[in-house]
PDB file of N, CA and C in Angstrom:
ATOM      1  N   UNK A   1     -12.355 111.548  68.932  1.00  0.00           N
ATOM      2  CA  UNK A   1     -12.461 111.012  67.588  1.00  0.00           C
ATOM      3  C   UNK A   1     -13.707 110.150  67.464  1.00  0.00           C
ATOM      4  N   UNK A   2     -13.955 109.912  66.169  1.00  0.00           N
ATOM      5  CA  UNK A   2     -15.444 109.331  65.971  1.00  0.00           C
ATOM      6  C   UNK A   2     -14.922 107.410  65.894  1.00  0.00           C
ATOM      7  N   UNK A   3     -16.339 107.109  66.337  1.00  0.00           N
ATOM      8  CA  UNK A   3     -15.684 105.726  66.503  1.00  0.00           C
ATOM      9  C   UNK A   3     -15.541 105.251  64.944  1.00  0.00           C
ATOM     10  N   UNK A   4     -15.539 105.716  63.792  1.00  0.00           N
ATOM     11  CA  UNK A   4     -15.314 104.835  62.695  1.00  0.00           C
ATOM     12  C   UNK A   4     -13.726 104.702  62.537  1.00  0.00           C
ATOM     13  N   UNK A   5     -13.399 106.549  62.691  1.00  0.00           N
ATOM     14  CA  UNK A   5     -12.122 106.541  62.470  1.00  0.00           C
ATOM     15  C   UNK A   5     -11.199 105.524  63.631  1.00  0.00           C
ATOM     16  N   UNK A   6     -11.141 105.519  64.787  1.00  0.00           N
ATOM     17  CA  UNK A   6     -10.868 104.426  66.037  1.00  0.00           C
ATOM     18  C   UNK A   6     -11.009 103.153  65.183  1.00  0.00           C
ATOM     19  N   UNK A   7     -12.061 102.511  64.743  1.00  0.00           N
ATOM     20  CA  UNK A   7     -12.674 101.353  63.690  1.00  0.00           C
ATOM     21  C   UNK A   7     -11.076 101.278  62.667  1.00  0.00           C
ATOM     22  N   UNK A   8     -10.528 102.595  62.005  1.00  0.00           N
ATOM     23  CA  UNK A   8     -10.049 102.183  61.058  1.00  0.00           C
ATOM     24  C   UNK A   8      -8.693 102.371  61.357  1.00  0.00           C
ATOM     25  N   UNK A   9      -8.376 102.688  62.788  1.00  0.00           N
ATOM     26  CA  UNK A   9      -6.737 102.886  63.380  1.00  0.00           C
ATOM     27  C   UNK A   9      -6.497 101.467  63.710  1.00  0.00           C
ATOM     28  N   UNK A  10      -7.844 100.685  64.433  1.00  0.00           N
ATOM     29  CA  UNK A  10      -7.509  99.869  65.285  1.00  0.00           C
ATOM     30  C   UNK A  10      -7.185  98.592  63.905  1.00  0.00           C
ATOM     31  N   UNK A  11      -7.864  98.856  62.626  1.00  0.00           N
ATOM     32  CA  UNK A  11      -7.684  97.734  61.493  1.00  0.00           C
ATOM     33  C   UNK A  11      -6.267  97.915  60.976  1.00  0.00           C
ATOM     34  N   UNK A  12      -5.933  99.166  60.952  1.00  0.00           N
ATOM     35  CA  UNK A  12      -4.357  99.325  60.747  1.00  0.00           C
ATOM     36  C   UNK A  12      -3.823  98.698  61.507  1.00  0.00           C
ATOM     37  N   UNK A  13      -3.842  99.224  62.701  1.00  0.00           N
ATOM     38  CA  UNK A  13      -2.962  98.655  63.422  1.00  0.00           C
ATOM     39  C   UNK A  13      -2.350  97.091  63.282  1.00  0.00           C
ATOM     40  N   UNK A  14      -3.763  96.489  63.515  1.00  0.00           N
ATOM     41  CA  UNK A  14      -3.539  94.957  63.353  1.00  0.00           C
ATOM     42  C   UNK A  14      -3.039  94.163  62.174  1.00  0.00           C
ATOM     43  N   UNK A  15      -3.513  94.965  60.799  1.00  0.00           N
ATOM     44  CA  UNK A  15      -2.892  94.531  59.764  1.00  0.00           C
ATOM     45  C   UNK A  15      -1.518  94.855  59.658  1.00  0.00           C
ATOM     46  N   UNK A  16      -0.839  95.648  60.142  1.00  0.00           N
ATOM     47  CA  UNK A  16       0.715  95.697  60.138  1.00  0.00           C
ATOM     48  C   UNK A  16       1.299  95.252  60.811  1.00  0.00           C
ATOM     49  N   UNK A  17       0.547  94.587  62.253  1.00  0.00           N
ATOM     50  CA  UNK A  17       1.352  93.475  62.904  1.00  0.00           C
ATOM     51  C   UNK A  17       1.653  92.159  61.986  1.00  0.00           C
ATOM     52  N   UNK A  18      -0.228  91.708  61.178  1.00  0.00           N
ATOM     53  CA  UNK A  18      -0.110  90.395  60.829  1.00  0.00           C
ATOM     54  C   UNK A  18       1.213  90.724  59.588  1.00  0.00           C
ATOM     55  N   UNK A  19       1.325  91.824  59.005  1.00  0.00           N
ATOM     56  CA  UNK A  19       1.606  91.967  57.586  1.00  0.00           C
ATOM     57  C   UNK A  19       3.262  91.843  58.284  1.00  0.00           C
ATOM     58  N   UNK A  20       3.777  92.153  59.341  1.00  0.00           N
ATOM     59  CA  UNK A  20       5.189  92.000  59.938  1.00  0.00           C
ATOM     60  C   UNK A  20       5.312  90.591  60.252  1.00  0.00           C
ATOM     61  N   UNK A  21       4.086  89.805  60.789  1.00  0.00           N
ATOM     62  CA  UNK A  21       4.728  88.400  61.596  1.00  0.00           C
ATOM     63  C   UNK A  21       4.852  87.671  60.188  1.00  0.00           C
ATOM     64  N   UNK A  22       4.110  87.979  58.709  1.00  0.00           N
ATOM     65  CA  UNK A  22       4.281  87.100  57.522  1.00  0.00           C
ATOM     66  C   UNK A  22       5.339  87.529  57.310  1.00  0.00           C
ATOM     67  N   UNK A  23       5.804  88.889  57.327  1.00  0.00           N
ATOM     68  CA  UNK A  23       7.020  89.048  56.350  1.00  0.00           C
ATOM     69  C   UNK A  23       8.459  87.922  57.091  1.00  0.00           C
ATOM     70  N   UNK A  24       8.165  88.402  58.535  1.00  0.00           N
ATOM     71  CA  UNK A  24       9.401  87.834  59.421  1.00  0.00           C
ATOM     72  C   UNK A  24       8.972  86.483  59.417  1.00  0.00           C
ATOM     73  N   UNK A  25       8.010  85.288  58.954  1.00  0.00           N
ATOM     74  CA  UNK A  25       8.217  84.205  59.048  1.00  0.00           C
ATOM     75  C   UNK A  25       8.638  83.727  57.273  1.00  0.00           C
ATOM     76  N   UNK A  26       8.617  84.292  56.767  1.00  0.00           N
ATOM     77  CA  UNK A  26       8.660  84.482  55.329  1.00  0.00           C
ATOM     78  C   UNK A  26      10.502  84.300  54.663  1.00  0.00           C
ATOM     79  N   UNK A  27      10.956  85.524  55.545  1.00  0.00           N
ATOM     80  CA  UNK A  27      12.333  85.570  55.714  1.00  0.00           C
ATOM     81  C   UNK A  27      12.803  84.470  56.417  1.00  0.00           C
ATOM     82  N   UNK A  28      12.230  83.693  57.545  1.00  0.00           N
ATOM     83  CA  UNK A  28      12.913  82.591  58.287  1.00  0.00           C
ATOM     84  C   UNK A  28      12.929  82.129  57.889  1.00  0.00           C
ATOM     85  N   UNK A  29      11.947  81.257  57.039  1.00  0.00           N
ATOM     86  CA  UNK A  29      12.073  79.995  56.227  1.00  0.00           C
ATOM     87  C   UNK A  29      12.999  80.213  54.896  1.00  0.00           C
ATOM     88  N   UNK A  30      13.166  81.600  54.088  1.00  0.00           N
ATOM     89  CA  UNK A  30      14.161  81.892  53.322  1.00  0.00           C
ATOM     90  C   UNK A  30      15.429  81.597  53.817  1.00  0.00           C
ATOM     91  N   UNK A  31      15.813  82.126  55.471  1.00  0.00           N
ATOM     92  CA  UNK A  31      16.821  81.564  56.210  1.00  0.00           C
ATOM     93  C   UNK A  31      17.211  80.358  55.719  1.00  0.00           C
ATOM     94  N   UNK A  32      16.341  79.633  56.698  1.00  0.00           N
ATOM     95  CA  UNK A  32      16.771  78.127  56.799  1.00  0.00           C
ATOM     96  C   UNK A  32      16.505  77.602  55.755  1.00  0.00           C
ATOM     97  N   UNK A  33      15.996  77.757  54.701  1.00  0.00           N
ATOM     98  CA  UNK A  33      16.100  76.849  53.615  1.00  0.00           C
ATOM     99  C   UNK A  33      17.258  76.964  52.301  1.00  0.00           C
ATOM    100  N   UNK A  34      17.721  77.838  52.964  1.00  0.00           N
ATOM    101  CA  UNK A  34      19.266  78.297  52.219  1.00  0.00           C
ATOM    102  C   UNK A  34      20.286  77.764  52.710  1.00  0.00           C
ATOM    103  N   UNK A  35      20.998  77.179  51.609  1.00  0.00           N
ATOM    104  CA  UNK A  35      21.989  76.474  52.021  1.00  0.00           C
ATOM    105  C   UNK A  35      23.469  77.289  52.333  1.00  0.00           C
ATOM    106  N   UNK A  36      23.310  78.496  52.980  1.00  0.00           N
ATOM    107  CA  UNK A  36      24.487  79.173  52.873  1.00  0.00           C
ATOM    108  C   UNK A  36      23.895  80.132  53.850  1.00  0.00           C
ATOM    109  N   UNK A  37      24.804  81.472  54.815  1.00  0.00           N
ATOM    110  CA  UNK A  37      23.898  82.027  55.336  1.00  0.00           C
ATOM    111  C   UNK A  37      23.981  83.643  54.241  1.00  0.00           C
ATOM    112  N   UNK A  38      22.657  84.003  54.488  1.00  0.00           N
ATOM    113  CA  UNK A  38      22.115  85.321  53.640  1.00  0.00           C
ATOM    114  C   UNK A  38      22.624  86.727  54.179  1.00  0.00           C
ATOM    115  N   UNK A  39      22.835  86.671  55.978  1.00  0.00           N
ATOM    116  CA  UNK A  39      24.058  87.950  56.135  1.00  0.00           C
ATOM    117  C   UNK A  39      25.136  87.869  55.692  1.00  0.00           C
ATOM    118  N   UNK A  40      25.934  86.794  55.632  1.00  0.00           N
ATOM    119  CA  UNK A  40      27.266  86.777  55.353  1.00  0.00           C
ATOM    120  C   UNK A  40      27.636  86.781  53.665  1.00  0.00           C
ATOM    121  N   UNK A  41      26.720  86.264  52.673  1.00  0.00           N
ATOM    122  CA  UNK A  41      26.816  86.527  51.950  1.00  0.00           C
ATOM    123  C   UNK A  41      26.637  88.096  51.196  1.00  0.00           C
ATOM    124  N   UNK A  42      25.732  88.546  51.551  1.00  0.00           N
ATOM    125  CA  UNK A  42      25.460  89.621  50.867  1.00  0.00           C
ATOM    126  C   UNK A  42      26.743  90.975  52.359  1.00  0.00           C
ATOM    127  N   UNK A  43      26.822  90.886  53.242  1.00  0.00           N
ATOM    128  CA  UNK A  43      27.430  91.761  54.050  1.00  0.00           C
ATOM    129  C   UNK A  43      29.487  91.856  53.782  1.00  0.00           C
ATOM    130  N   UNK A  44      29.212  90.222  54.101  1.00  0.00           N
ATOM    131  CA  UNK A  44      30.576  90.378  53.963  1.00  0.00           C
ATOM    132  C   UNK A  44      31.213  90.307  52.692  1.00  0.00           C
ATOM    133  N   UNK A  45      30.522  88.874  51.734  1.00  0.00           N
ATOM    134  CA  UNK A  45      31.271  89.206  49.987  1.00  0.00           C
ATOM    135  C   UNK A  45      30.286  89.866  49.713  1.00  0.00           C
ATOM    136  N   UNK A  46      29.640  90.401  49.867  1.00  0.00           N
ATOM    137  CA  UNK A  46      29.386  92.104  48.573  1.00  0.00           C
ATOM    138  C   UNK A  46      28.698  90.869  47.191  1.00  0.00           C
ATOM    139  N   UNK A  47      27.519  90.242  47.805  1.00  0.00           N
ATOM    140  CA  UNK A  47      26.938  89.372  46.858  1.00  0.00           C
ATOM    141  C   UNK A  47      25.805  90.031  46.287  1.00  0.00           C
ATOM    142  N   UNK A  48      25.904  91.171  45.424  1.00  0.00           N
ATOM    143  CA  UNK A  48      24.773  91.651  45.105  1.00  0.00           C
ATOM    144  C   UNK A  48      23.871  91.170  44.012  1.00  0.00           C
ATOM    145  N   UNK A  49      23.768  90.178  43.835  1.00  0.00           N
ATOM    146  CA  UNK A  49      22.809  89.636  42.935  1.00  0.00           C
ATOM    147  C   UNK A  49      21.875  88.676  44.172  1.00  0.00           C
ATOM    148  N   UNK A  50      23.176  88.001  45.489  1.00  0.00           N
ATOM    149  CA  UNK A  50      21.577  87.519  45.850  1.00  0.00           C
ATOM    150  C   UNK A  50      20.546  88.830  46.678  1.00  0.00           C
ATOM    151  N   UNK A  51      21.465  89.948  46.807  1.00  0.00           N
ATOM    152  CA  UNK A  51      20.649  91.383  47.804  1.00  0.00           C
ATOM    153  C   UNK A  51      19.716  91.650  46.367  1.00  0.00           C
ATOM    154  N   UNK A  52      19.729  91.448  45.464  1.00  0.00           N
ATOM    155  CA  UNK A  52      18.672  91.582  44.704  1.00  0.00           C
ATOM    156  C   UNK A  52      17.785  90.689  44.523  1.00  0.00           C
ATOM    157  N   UNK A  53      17.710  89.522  44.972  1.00  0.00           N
ATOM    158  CA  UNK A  53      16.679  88.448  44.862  1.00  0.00           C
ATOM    159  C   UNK A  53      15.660  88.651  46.090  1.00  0.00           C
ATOM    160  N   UNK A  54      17.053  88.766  47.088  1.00  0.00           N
ATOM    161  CA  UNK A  54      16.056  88.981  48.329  1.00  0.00           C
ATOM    162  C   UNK A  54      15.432  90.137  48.286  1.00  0.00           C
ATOM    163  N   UNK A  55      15.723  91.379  47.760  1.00  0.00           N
ATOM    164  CA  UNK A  55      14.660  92.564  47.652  1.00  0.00           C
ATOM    165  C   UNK A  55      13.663  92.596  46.597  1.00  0.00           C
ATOM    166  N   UNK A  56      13.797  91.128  45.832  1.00  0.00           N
ATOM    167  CA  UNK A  56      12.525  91.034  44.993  1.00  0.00           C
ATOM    168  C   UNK A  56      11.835  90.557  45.616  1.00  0.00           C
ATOM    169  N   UNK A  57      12.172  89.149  46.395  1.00  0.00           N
ATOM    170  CA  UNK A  57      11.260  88.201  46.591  1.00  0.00           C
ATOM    171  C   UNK A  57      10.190  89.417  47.905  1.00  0.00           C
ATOM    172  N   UNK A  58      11.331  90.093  48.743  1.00  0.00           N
ATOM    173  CA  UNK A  58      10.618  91.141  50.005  1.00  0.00           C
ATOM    174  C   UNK A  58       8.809  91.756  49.020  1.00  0.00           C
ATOM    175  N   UNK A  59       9.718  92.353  47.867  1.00  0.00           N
ATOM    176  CA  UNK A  59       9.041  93.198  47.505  1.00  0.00           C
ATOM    177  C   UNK A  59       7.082  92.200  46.901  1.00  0.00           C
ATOM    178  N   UNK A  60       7.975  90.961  46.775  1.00  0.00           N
ATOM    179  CA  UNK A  60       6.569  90.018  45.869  1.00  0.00           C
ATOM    180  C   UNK A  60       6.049  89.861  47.028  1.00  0.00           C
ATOM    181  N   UNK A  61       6.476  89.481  48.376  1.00  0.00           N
ATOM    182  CA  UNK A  61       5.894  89.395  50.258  1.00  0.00           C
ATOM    183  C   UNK A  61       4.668  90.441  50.391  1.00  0.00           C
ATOM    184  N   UNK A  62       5.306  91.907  50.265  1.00  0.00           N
ATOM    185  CA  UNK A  62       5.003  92.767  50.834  1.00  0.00           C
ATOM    186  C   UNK A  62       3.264  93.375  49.540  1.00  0.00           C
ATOM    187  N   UNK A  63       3.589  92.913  48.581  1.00  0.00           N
ATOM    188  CA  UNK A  63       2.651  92.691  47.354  1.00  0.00           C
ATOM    189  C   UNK A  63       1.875  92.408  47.961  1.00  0.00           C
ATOM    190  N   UNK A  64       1.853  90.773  48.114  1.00  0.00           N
ATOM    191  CA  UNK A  64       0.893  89.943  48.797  1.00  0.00           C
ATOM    192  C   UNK A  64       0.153  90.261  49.897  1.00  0.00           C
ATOM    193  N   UNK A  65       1.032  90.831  50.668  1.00  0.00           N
ATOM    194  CA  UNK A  65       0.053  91.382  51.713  1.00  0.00           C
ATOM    195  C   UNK A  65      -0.742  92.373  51.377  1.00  0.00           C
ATOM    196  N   UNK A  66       0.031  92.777  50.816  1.00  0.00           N
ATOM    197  CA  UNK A  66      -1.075  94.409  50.446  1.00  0.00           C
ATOM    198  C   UNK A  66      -2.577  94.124  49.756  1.00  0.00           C
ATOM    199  N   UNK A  67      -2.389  93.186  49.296  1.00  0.00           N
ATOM    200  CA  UNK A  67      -3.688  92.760  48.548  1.00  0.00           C
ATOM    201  C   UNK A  67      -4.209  91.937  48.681  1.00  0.00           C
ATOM    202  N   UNK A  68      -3.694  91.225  50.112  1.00  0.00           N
ATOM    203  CA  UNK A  68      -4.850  90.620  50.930  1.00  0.00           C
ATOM    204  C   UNK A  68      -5.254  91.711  52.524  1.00  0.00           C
ATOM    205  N   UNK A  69      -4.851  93.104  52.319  1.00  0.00           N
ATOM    206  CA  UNK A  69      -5.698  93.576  53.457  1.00  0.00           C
ATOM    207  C   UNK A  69      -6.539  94.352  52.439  1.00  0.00           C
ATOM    208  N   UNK A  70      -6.462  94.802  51.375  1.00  0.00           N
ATOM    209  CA  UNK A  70      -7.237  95.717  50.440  1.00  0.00           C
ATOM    210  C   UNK A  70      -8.108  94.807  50.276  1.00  0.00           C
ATOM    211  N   UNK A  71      -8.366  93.710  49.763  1.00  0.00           N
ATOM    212  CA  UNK A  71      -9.323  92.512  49.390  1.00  0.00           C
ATOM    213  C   UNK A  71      -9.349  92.977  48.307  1.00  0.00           C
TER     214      UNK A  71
END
């Protein structure tokens, strides 16, 4: 392979690590700053309004990243 393409595996690569360690520190602090825990709510009572907050807020995360590796 040509080294640009190598150039543009190896930028993937790394941006989906950083774009995983934001999402997973992102979610921790959602953790702990909840006063209740977020598996048990949404797993065990069937809380689907907060499984919809949290798949917004994922989705506003995953935004963000995207358009800080695009610039």
């Amino acid at each position: 392979m040509s080294d640009v393409v190598l150039k543009h595996l190896e930028a993937a690569a790394i941006f989906s690590v950083l774009g995983l360690l934001v999402f997973a520190l992102a979610f921790a602090i959602m953790s702990k700053l909840s006063p209740f825990s977020i598996r048990k709510e949404i797993e065990h009572d069937q809380n689907t309004a907060l499984a919809i907050l949290i798949g917004s807020v994922i989705l506003g995360i995953a935004h963000i990243i995207a358009s800080a590796i695009t610039g």
